[in-house]
N, C-alpha and C. Protein backbone atom coordinates (compact mmCIF):
# COMPACT_ATOMS: atom_id res chain seq x y z
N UNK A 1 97.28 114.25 73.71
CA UNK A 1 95.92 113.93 74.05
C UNK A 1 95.76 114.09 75.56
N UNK A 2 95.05 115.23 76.41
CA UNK A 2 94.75 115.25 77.40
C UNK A 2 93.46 114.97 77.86
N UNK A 3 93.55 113.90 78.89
CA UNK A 3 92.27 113.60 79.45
C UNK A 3 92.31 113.67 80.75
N UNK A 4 90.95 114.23 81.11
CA UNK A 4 90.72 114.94 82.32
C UNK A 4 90.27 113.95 83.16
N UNK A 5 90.43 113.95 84.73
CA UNK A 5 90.60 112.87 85.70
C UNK A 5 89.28 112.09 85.51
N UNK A 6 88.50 111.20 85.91
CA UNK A 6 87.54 110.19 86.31
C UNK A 6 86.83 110.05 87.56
N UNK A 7 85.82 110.40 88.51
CA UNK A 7 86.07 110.02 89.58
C UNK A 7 84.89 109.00 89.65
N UNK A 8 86.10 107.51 90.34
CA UNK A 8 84.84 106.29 90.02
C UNK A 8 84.66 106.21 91.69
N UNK A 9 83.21 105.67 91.76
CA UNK A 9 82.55 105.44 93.12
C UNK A 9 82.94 104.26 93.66
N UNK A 10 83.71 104.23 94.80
CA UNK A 10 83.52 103.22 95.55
C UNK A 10 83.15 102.66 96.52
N UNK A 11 82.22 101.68 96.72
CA UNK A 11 81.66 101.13 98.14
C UNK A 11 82.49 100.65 99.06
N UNK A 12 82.82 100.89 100.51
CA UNK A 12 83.92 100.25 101.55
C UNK A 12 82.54 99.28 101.92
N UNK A 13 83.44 98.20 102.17
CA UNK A 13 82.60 97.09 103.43
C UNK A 13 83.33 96.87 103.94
N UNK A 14 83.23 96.94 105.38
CA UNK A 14 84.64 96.50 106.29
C UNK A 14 84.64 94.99 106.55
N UNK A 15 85.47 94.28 106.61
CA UNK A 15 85.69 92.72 106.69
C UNK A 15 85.87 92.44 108.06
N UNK A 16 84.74 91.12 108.16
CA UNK A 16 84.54 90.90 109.34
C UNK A 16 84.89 89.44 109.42
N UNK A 17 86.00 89.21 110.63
CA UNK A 17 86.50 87.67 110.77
C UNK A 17 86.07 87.14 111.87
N UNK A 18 85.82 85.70 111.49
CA UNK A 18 85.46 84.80 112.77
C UNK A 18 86.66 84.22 112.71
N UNK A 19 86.45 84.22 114.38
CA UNK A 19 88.11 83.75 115.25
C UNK A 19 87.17 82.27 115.88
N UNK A 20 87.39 81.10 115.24
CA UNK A 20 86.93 79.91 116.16
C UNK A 20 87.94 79.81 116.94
N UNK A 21 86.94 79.38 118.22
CA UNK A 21 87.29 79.67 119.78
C UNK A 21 87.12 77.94 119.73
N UNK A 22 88.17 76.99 120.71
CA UNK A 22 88.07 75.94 121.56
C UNK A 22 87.04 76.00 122.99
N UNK A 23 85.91 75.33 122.59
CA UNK A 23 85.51 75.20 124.31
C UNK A 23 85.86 74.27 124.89
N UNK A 24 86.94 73.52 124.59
CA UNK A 24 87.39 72.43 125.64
C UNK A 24 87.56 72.76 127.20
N UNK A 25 86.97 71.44 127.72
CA UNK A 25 86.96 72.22 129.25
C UNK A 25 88.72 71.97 129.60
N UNK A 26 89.55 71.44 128.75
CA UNK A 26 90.95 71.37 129.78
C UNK A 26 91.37 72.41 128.53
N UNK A 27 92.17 73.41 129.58
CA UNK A 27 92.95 74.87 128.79
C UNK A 27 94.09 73.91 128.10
N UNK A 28 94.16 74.60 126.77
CA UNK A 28 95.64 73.93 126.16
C UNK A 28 96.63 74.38 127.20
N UNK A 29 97.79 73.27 127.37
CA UNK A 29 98.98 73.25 127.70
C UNK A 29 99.84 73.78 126.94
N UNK A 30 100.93 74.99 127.43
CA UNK A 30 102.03 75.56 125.81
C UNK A 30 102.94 75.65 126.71
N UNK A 31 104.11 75.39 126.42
CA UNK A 31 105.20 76.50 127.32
C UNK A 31 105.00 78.06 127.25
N UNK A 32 105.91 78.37 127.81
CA UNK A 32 105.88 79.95 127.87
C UNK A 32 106.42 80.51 126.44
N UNK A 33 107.20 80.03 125.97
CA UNK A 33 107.78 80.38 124.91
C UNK A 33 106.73 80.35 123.81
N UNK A 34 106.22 79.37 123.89
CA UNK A 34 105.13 79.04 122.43
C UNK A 34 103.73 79.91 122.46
N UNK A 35 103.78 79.76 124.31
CA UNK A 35 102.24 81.08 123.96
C UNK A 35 103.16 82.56 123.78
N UNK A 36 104.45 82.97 124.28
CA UNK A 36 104.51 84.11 124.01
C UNK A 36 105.10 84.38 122.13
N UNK A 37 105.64 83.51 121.58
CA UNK A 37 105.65 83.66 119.98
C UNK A 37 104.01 83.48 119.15
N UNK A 38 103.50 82.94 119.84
CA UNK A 38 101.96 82.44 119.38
C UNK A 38 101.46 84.02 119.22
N UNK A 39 101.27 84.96 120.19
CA UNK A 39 100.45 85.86 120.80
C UNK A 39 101.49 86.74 119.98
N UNK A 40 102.64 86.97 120.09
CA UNK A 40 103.88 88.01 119.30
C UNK A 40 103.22 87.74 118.03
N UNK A 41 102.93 87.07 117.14
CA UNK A 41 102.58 87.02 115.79
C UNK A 41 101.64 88.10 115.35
N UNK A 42 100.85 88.15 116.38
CA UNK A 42 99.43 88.70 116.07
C UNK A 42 99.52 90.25 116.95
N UNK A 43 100.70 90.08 117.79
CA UNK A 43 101.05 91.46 118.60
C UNK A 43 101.51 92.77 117.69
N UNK A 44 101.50 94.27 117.75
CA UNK A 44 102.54 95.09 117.69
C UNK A 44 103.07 95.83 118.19
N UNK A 45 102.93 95.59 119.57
CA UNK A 45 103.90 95.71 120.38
C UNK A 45 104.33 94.68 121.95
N UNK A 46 105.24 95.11 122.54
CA UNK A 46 105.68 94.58 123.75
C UNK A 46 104.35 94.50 124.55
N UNK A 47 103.90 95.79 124.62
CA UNK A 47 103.02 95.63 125.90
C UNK A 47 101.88 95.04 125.58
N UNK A 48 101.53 94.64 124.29
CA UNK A 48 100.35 94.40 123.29
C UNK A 48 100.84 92.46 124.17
N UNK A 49 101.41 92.45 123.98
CA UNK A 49 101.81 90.90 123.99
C UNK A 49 101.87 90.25 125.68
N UNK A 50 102.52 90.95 126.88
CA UNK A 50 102.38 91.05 127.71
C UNK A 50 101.08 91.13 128.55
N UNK A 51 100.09 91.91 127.83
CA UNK A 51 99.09 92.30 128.50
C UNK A 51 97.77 90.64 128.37
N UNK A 52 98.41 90.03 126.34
CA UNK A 52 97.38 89.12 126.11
C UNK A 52 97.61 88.07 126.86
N UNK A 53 99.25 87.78 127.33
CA UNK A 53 99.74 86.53 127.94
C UNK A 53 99.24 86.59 128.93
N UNK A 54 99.14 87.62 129.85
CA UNK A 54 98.84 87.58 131.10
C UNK A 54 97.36 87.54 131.21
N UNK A 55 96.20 88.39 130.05
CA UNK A 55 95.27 87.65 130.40
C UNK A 55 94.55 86.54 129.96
N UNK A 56 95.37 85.78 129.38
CA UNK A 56 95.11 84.39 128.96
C UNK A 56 95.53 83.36 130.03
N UNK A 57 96.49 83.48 130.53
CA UNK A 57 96.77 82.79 132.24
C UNK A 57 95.79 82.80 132.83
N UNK A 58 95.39 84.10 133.30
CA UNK A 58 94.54 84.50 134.34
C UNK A 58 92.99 83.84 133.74
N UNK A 59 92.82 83.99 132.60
CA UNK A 59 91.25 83.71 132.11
C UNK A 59 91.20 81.93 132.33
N UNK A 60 92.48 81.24 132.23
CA UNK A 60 92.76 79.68 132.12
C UNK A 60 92.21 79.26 130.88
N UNK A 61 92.29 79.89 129.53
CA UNK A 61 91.96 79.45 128.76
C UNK A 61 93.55 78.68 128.28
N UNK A 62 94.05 79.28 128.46
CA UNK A 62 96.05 78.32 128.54
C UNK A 62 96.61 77.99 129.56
N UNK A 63 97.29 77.09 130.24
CA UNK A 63 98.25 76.77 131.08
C UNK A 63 99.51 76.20 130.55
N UNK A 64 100.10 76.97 131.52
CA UNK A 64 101.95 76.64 131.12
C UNK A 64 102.01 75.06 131.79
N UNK A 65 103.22 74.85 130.96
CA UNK A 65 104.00 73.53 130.83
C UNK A 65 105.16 73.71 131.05
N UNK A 66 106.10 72.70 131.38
CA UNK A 66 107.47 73.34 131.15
C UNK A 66 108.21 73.92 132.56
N UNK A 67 108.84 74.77 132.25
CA UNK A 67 109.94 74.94 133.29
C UNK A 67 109.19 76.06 134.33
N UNK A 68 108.13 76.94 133.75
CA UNK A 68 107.14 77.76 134.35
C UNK A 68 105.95 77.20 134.54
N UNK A 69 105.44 75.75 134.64
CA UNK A 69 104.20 75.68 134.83
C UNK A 69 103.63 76.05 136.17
N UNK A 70 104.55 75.96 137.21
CA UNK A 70 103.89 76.36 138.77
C UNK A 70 104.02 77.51 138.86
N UNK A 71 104.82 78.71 138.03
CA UNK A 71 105.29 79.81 138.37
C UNK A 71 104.24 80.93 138.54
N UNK A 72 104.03 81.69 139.47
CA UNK A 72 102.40 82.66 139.49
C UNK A 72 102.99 83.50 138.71
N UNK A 73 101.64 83.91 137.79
CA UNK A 73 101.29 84.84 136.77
C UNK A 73 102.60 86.11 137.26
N UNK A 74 102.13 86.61 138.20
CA UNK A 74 103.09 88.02 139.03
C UNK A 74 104.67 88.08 138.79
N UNK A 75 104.98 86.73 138.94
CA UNK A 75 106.18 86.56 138.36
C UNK A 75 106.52 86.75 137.16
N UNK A 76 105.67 85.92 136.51
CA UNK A 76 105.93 85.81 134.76
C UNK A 76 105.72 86.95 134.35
N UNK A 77 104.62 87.59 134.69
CA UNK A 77 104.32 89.33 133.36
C UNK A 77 104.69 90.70 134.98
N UNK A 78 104.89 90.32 136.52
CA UNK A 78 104.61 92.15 137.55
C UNK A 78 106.22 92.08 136.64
């Protein structure tokens, strides 16, 4: 019994996500380690991850804790 192909129609909708944002006025506190595994999750690559850490410092929506909290950005990601 041969039956000849089907072609069924399909509609794309692309999926659209809301990212709730904190407006707290004090930036969460993380170590370095926790924002850089935090940000690696959602990274795929090195420089992907580097680039978000550093501008999440700089924006002060995070501040380090920890053994780097005084350390300038230049240090942590030049």
């Amino acid at each position: 019994m041969n039956q000849s192909p089907v072609a069924i129609p399909v509609e794309h909708f692309p999926a659209i996500h809301v990212i709730e944002t904190n407006q707290d006025p004090e930036p969460q506190a993380l170590t370095l380690l926790e924002l850089v595994e935090a940000v690696s999750e959602a990274s795929e690559t090195e420089q992907e991850v580097l680039a978000t850490v550093a501008y999440m410092l700089n924006s002060g929506r995070v501040r380090l804790s920890g053994s780097f909290r005084d350390t300038p950005i230049t240090k942590l990601c030049g």
